[in-house]
C-alpha atoms as a PDB file:
ATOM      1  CA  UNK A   1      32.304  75.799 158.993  1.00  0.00           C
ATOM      2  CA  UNK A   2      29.558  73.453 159.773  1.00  0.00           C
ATOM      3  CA  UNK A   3      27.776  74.867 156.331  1.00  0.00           C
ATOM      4  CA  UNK A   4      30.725  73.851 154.254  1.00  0.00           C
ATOM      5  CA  UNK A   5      31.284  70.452 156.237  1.00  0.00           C
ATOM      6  CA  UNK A   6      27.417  69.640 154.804  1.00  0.00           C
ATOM      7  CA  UNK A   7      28.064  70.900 151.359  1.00  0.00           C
ATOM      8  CA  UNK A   8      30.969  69.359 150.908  1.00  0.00           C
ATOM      9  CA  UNK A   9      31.304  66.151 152.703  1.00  0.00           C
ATOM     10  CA  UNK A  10      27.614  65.085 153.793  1.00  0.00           C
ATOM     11  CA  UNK A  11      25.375  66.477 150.957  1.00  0.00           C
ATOM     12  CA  UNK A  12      26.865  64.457 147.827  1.00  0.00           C
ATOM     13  CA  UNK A  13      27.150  61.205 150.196  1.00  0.00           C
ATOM     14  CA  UNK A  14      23.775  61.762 151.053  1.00  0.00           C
ATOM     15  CA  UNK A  15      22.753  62.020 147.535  1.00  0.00           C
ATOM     16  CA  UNK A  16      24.316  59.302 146.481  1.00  0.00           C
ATOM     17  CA  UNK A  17      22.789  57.059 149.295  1.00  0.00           C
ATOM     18  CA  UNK A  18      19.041  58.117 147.700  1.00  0.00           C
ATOM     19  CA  UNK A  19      19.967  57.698 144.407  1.00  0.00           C
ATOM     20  CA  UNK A  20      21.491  53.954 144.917  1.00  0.00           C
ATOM     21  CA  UNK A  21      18.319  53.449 147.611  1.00  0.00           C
ATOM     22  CA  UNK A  22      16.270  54.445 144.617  1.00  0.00           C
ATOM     23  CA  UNK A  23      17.564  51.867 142.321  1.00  0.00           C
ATOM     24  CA  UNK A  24      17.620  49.425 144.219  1.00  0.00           C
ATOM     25  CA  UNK A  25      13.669  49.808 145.377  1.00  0.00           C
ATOM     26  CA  UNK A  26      12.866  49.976 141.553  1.00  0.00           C
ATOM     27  CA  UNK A  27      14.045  46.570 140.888  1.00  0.00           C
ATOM     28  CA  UNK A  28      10.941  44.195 142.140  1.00  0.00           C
ATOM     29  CA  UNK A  29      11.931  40.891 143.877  1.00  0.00           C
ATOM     30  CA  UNK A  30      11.752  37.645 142.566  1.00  0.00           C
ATOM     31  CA  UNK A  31       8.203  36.406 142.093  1.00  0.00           C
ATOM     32  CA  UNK A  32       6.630  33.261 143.490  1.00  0.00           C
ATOM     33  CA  UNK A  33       6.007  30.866 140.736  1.00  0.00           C
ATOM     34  CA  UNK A  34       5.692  26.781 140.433  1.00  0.00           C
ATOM     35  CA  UNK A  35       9.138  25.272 140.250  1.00  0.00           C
ATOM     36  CA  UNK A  36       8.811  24.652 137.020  1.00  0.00           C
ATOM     37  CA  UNK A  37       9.059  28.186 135.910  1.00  0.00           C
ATOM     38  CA  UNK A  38      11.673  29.088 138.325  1.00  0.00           C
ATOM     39  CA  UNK A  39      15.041  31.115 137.057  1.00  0.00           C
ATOM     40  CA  UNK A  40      18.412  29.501 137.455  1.00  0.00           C
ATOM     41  CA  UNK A  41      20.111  30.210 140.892  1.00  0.00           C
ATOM     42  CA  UNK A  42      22.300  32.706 140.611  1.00  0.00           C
ATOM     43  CA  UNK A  43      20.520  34.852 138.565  1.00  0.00           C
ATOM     44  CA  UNK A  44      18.585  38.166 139.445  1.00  0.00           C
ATOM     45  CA  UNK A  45      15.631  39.705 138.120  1.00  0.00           C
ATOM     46  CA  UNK A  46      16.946  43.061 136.513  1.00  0.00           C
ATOM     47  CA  UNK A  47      13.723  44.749 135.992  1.00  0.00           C
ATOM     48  CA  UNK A  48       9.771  44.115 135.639  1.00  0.00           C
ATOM     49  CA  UNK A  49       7.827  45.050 131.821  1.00  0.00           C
ATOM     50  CA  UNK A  50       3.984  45.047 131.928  1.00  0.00           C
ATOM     51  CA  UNK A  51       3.087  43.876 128.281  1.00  0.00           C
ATOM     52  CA  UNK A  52      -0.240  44.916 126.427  1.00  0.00           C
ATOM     53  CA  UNK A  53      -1.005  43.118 123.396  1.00  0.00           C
ATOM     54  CA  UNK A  54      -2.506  40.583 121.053  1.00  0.00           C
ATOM     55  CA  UNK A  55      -1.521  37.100 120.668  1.00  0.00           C
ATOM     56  CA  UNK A  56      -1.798  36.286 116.798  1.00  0.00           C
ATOM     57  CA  UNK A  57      -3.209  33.174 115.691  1.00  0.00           C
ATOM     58  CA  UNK A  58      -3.531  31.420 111.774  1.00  0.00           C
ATOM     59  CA  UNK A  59      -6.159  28.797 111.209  1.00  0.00           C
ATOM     60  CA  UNK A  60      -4.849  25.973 109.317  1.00  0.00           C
ATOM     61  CA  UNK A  61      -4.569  22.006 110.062  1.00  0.00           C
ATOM     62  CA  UNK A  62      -2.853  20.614 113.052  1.00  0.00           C
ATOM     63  CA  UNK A  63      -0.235  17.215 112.327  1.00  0.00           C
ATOM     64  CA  UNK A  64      -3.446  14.840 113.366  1.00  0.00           C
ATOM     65  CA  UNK A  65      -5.437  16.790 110.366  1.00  0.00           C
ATOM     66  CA  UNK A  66      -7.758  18.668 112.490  1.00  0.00           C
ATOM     67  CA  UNK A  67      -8.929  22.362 111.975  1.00  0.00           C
ATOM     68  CA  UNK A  68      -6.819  24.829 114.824  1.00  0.00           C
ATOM     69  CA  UNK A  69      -5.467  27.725 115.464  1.00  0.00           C
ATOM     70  CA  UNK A  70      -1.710  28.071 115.783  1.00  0.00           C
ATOM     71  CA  UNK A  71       0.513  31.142 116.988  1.00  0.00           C
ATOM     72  CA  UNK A  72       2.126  33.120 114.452  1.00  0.00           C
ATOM     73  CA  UNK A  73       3.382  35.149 116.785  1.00  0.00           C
ATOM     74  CA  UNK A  74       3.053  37.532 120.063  1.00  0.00           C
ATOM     75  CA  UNK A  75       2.981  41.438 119.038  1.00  0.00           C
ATOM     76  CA  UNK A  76       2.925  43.688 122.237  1.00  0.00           C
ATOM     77  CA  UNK A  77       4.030  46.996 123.682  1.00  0.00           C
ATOM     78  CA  UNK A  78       6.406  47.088 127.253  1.00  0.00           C
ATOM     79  CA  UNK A  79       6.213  49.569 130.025  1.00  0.00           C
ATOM     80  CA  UNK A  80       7.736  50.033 132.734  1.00  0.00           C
ATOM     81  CA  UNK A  81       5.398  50.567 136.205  1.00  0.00           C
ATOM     82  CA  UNK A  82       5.164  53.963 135.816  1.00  0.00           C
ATOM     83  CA  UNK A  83       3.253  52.973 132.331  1.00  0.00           C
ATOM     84  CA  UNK A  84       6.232  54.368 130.262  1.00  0.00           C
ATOM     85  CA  UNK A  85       6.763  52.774 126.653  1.00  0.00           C
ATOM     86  CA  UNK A  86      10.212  51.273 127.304  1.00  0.00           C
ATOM     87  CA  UNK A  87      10.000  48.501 124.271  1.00  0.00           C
ATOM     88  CA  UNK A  88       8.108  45.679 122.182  1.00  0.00           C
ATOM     89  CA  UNK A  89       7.650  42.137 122.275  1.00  0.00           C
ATOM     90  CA  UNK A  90       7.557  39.904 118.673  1.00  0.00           C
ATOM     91  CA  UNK A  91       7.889  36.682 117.508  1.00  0.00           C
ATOM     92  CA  UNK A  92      10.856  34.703 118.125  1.00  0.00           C
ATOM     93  CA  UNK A  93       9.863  35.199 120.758  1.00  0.00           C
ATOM     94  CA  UNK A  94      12.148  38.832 121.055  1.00  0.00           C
ATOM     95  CA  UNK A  95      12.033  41.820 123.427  1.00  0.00           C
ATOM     96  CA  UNK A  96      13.288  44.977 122.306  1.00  0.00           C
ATOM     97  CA  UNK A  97      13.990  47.857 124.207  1.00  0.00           C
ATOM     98  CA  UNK A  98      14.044  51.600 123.551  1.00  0.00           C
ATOM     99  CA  UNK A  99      17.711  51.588 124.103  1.00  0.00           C
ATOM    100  CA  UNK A 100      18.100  49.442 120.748  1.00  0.00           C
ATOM    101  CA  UNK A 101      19.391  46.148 123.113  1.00  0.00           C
ATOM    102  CA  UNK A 102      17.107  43.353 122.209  1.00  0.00           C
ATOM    103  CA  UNK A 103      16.670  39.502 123.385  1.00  0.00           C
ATOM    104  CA  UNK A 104      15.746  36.190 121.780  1.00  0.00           C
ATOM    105  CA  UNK A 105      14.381  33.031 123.777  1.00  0.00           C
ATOM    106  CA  UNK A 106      13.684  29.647 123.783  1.00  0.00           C
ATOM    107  CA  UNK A 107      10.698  28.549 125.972  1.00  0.00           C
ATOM    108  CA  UNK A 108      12.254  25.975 128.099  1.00  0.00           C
ATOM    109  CA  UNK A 109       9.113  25.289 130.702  1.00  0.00           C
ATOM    110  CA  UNK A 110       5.700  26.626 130.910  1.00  0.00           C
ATOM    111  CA  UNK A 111       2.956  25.823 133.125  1.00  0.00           C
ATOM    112  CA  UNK A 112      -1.173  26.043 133.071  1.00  0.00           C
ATOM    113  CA  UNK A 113      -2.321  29.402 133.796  1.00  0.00           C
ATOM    114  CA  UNK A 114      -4.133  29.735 137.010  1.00  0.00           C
ATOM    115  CA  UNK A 115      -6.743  31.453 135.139  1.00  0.00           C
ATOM    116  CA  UNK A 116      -8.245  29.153 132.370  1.00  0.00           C
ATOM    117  CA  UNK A 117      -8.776  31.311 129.764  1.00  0.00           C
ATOM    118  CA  UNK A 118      -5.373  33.132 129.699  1.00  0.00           C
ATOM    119  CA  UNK A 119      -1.953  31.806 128.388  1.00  0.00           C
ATOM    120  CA  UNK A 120       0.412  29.527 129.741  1.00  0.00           C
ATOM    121  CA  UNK A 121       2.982  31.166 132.320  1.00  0.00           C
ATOM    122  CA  UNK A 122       6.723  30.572 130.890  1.00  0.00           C
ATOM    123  CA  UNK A 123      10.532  30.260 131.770  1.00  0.00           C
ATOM    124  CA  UNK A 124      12.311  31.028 128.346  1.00  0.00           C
ATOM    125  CA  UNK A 125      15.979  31.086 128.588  1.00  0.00           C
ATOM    126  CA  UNK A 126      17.721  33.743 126.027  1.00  0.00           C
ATOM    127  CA  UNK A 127      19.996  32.501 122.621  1.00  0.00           C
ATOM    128  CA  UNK A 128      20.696  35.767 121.346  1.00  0.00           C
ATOM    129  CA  UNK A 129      21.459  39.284 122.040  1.00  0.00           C
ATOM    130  CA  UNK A 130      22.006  42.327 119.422  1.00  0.00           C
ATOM    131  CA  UNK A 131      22.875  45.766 120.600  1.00  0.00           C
ATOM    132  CA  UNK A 132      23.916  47.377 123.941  1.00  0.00           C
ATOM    133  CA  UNK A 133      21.391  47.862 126.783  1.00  0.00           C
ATOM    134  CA  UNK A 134      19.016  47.281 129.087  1.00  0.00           C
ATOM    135  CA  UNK A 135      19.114  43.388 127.048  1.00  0.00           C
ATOM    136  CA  UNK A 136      22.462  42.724 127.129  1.00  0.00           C
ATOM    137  CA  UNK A 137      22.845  40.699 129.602  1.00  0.00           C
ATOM    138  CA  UNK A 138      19.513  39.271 130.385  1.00  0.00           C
ATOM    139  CA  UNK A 139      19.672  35.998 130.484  1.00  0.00           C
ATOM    140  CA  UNK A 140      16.347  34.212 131.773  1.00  0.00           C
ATOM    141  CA  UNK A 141      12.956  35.357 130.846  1.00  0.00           C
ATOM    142  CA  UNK A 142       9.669  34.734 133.038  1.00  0.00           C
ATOM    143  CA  UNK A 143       5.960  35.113 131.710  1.00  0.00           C
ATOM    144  CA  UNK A 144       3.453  35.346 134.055  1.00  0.00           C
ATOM    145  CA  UNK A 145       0.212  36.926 135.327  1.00  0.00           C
ATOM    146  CA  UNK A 146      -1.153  36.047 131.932  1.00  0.00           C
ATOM    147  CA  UNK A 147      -4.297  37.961 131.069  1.00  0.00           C
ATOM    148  CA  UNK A 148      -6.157  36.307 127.814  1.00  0.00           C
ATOM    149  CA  UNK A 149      -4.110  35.305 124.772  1.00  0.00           C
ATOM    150  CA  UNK A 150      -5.771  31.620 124.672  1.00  0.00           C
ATOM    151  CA  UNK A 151      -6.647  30.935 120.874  1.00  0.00           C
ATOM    152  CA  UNK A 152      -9.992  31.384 119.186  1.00  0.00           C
ATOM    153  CA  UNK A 153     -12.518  27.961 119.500  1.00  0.00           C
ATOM    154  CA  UNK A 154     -11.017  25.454 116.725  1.00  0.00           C
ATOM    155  CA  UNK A 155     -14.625  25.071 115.585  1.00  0.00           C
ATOM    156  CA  UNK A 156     -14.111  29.030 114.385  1.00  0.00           C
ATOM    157  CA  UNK A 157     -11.171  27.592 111.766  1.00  0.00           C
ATOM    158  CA  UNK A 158     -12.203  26.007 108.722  1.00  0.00           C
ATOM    159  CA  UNK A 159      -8.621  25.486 106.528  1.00  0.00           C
ATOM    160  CA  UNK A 160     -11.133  24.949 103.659  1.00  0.00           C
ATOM    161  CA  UNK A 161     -12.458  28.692 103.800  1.00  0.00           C
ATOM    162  CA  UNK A 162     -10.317  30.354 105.850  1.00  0.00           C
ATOM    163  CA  UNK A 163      -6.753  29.117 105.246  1.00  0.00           C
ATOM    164  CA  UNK A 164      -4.196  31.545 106.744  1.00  0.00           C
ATOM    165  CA  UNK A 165      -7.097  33.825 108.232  1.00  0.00           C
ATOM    166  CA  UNK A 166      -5.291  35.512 110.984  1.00  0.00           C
ATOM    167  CA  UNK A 167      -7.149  36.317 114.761  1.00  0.00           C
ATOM    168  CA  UNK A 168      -5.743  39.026 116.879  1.00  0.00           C
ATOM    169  CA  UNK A 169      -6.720  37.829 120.716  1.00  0.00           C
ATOM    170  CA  UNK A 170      -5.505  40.234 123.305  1.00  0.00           C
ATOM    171  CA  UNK A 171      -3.768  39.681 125.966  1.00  0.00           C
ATOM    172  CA  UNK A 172      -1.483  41.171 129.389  1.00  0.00           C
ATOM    173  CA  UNK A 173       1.255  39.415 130.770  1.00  0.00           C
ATOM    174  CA  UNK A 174       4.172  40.369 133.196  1.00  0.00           C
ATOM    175  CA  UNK A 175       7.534  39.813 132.170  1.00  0.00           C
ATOM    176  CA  UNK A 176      10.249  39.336 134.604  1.00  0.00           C
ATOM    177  CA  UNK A 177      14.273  39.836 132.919  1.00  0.00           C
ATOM    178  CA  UNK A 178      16.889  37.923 134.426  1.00  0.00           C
ATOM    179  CA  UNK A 179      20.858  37.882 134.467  1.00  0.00           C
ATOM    180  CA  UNK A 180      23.359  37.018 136.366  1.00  0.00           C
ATOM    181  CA  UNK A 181      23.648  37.914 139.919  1.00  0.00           C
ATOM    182  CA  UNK A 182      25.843  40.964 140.382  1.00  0.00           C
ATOM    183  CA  UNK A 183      24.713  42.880 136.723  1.00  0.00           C
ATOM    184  CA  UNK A 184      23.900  46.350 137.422  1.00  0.00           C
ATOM    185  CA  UNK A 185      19.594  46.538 137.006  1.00  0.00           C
ATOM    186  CA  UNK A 186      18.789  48.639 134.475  1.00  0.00           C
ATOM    187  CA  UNK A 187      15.398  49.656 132.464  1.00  0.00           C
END
């Protein structure tokens, strides 16, 4: 009787307890960051990707005439923290995931790395969606924990020999996914 009580009642409950426990210790809390970079109250961070990568740069002329180096665009690989591929990261900037769900942003705040030579940290706050996923509903983007990324020296671009000569600088960065609180994480 008591064998059948636990198999029937108390195992599945169980169960279900470590599988929601499990969820719910996968999902990372919200990081500290300046104010500036802060997501919207009411929002939740879904899930954590470690991105791996290269910043790409093009050396042309900046609007004052001067030889620089300006981002083309971002080009890296997302994992999850068990290191598993779980999507990419373009220009746009976009994130798509495995699941074929994929996000679009506008950076609306950034701030100075605390490391000098990596990238700015970022709040970008999503304008599109395609697909059904893990994206779906994300609706705030933080970068931080920049590693690299900053472009090459200017004095490196010359627009009068190397016009549109592309640099690859790599670079790490955590991003943190956002929607609204309540959303289901997912990953």
């Amino acid at each position: 009787m008591i064998r059948r009580l636990f198999t029937t009642r108390v195992a599945p409950v169980a169960t279900l307890l470590g599988i929601a426990a499990l969820a719910y210790a996968e999902v990372p809390a919200r990081p500290e960051v300046p104010e500036a970079i802060t997501a919207p109250a009411g929002e939740q961070v879904m899930f954590r990707a470690r991105a791996s990568g290269a910043q790409i740069y093009v050396c042309g002329r900046g609007a004052d005439g001067k030889s620089q180096w300006t981002l083309k665009a971002p080009e890296a690989e997302l994992r999850d923290d068990q290191g598993a591929l779980i999507g990419h990261h373009a220009g746009g900037p976009s994130w798509r995931h495995q699941d074929g769900s994929e996000v679009s942003g506008k950076a609306v705040a950034r701030v100075e790395s605390p490391d000098a030579d990596s990238i700015p940290w970022l709040l970008v706050t999503a304008v599109s969606h395609e697909g059904n996923g893990a994206f779906t509903r994300v609706t705030s983007i933080q970068r931080i924990n920049t590693l690299g990324g900053q472009p090459p020296p200017a004095a490196t671009c010359d627009p009068l020999k190397h016009k549109g000569k592309e640099a690859r600088v790599p670079y790490r960065a955590d991003y943190y996914f956002y929607a609204p609180a309540g959303n289901t994480p997912r990953n």
